[in-house]
Protein backbone atom coordinates (compact mmCIF):
# COMPACT_ATOMS: atom_id res chain seq x y z
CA UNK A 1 0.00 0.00 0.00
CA UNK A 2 1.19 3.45 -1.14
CA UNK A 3 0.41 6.86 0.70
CA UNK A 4 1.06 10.34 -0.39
CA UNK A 5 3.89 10.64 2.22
CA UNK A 6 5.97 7.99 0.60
CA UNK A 7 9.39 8.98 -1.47
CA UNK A 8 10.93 6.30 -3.43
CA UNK A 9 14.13 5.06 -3.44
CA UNK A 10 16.87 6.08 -5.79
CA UNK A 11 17.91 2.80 -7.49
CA UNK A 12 22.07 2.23 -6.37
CA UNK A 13 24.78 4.09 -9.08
CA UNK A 14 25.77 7.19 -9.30
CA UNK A 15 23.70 10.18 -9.79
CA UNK A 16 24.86 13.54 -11.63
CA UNK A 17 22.71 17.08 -11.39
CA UNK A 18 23.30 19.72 -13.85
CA UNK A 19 25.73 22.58 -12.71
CA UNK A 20 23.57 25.68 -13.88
CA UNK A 21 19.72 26.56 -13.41
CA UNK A 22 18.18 29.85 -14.08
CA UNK A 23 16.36 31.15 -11.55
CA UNK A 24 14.15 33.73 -12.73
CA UNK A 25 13.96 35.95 -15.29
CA UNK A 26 12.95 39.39 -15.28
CA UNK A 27 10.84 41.22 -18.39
CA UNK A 28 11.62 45.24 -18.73
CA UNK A 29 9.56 46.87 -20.92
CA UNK A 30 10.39 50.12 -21.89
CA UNK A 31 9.63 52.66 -24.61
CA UNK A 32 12.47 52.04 -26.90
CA UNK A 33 13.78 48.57 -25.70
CA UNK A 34 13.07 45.00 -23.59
CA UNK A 35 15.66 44.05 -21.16
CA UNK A 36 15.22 40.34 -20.35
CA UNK A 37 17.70 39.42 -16.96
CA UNK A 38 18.01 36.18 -16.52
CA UNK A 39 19.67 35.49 -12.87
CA UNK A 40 20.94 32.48 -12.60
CA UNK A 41 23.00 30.03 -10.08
CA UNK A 42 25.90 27.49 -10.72
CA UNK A 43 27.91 25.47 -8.01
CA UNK A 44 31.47 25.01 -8.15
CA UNK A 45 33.51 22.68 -8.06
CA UNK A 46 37.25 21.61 -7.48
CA UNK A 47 38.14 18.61 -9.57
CA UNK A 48 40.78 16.18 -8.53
CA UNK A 49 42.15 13.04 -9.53
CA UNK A 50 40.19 10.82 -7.32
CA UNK A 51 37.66 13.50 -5.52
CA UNK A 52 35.39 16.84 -6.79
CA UNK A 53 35.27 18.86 -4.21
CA UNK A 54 32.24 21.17 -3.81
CA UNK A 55 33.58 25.17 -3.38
CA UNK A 56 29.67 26.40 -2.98
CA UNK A 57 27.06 27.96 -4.82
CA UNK A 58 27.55 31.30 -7.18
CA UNK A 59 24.56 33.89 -8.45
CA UNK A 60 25.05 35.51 -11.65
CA UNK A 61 22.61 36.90 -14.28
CA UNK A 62 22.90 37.85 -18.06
CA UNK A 63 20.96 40.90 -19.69
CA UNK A 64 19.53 40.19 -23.22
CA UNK A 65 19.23 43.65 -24.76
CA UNK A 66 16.71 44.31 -27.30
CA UNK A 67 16.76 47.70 -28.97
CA UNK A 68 13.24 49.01 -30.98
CA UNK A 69 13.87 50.03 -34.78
CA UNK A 70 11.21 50.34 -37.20
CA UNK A 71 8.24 48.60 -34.93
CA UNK A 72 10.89 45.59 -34.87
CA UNK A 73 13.19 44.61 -32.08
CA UNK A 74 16.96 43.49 -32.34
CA UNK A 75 18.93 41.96 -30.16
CA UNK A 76 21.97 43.94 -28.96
CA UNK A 77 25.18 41.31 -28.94
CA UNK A 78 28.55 42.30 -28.93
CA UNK A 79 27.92 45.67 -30.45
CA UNK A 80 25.87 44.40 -33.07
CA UNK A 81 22.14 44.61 -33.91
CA UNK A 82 20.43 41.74 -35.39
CA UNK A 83 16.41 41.67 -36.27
CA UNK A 84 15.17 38.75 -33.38
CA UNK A 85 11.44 39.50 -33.01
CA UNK A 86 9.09 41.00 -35.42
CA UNK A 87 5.61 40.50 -36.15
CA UNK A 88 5.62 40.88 -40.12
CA UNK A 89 9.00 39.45 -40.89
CA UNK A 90 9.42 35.60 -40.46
CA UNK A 91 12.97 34.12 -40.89
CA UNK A 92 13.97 30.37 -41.06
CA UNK A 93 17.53 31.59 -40.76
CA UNK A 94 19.97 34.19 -40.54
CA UNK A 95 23.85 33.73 -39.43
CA UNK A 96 25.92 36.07 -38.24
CA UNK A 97 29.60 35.94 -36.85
CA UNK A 98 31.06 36.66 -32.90
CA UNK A 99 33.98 38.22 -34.65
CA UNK A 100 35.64 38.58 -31.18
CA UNK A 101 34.97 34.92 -29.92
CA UNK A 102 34.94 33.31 -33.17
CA UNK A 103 31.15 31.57 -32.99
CA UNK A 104 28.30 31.74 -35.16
CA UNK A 105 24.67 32.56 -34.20
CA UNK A 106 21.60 31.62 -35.92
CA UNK A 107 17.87 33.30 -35.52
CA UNK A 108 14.83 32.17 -36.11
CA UNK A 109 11.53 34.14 -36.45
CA UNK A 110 8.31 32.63 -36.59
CA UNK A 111 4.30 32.73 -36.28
CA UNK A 112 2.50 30.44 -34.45
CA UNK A 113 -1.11 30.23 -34.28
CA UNK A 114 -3.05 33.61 -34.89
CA UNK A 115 -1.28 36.28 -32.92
CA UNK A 116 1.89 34.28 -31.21
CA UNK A 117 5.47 34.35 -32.64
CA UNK A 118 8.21 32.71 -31.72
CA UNK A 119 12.20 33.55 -31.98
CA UNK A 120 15.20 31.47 -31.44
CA UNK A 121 18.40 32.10 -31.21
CA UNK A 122 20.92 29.47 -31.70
CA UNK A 123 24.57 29.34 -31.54
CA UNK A 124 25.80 26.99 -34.63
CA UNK A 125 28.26 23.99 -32.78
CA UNK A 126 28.67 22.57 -36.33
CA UNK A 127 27.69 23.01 -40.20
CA UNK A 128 24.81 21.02 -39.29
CA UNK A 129 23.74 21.53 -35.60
CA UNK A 130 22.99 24.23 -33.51
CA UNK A 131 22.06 24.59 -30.12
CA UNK A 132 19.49 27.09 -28.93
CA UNK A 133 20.86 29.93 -26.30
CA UNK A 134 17.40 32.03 -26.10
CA UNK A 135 13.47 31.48 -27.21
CA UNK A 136 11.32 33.57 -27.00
CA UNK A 137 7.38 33.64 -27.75
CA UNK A 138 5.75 37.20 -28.11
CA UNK A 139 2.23 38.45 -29.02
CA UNK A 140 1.98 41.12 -31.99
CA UNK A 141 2.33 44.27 -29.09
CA UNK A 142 5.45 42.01 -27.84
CA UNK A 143 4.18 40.61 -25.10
CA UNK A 144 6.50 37.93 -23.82
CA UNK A 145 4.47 34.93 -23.19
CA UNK A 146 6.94 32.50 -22.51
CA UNK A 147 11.29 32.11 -22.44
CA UNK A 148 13.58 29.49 -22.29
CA UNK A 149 17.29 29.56 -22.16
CA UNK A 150 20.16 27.29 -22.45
CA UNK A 151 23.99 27.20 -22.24
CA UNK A 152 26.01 25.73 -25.01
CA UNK A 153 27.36 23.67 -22.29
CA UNK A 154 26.09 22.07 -19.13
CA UNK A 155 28.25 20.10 -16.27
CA UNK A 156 26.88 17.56 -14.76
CA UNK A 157 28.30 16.45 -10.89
CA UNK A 158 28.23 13.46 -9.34
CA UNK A 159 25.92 13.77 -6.23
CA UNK A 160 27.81 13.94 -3.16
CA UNK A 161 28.08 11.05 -1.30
C-alpha cells in the first residue's frame, strides 16, 4: 500500500545534477527597448584526480538587450544589432559571426497560431547543428508569453556522497 507521504528510493549508481539553473527571469519593458535578466546560479567545483570537491554555490545573471527600430526589435550582442522578433517578418535563418569569440549565431523568427510568434536564437556547434541559447514567444504588441534559455554547455556532478 502506497500513501502520499511515501518517497521512493533512488535505485544504487551514481547520480549527476546539472551545474547551472536559471532562476528567474525578469521582463523590462520600456519605450524604446526589452531588457530580459536572466539570474541564474551554478555550483562550483574543485576537480581532482580521485575526488570533486564542492567550493559552494555562485549567483550571476545575463541581460539580453533588445533595442526598438522600425516597430521591430533586435537583439543587442557584442555591439551588433540583429532583427530577433518582429511581427511581419518571419525568418527560417539568418547567421551572423562573434567576430571577437569566433562563434556563429543563428535566428529564427516565426508565427504560431493567430497572434503568437516565436524567436530562437541558436549558436551553430557545427555546419549542421545548432544549439538554442534564447526562445522567445511574443504576441503582436510584444508581449512575452513565454522564455527558455540554455547554455552551449552544461556540467553535470556526481551527487555527493
Amino acid at each position: 500500500m502506497h500513501s502520499c507521504e511515501e518517497t521512493q528510493k533512488k535505485e544504487k549508481g551514481d547520480y549527476f545534477y546539472p551545474n547551472v539553473s536559471a532562476e528567474y527571469f525578469h521582463v523590462k519593458y520600456q519605450n524604446d527597448s526589452i531588457i530580459i535578466t536572466e539570474k541564474y546560479k551554478f555550483k562550483k567545483y574543485k576537480y581532482t584526480a580521485d575526488s570533486t570537491i564542492f567550493l559552494g554555490e555562485v549567483n550571476d545573471k545575463r541581460n539580453w538587450v533588445f533595442v526598438k527600430r522600425n516597430n521591430d526589435y533586435y537583439l543587442k550582442m557584442n555591439g551588433c544589432n540583429q532583427l530577433f522578433m518582429s511581427n511581419k517578418e518571419i525568418l527560417t535563418k539568418r547567421i551572423f559571426n562573434d567576430e571577437m569569440g569566433g562563434l556563429t549565431y543563428s535566428i529564427r523568427i516565426e508565427r504560431i497560431g493567430n497572434s503568437l510568434y516565436e524567436s530562437t536564437l541558436y549558436i551553430n556547434t557545427t555546419k549542421t547543428h545548432r544549439n538554442p541559447l534564447l526562445f522567445l514567444i511574443y504576441d503582436k504588441s510584444y508581449k512575452i508569453r513565454n522564455i527558455k534559455s540554455g547554455t552551449l554547455y552544461i556540467d553535470y556532478t556526481m551527487q555527493n556522497k
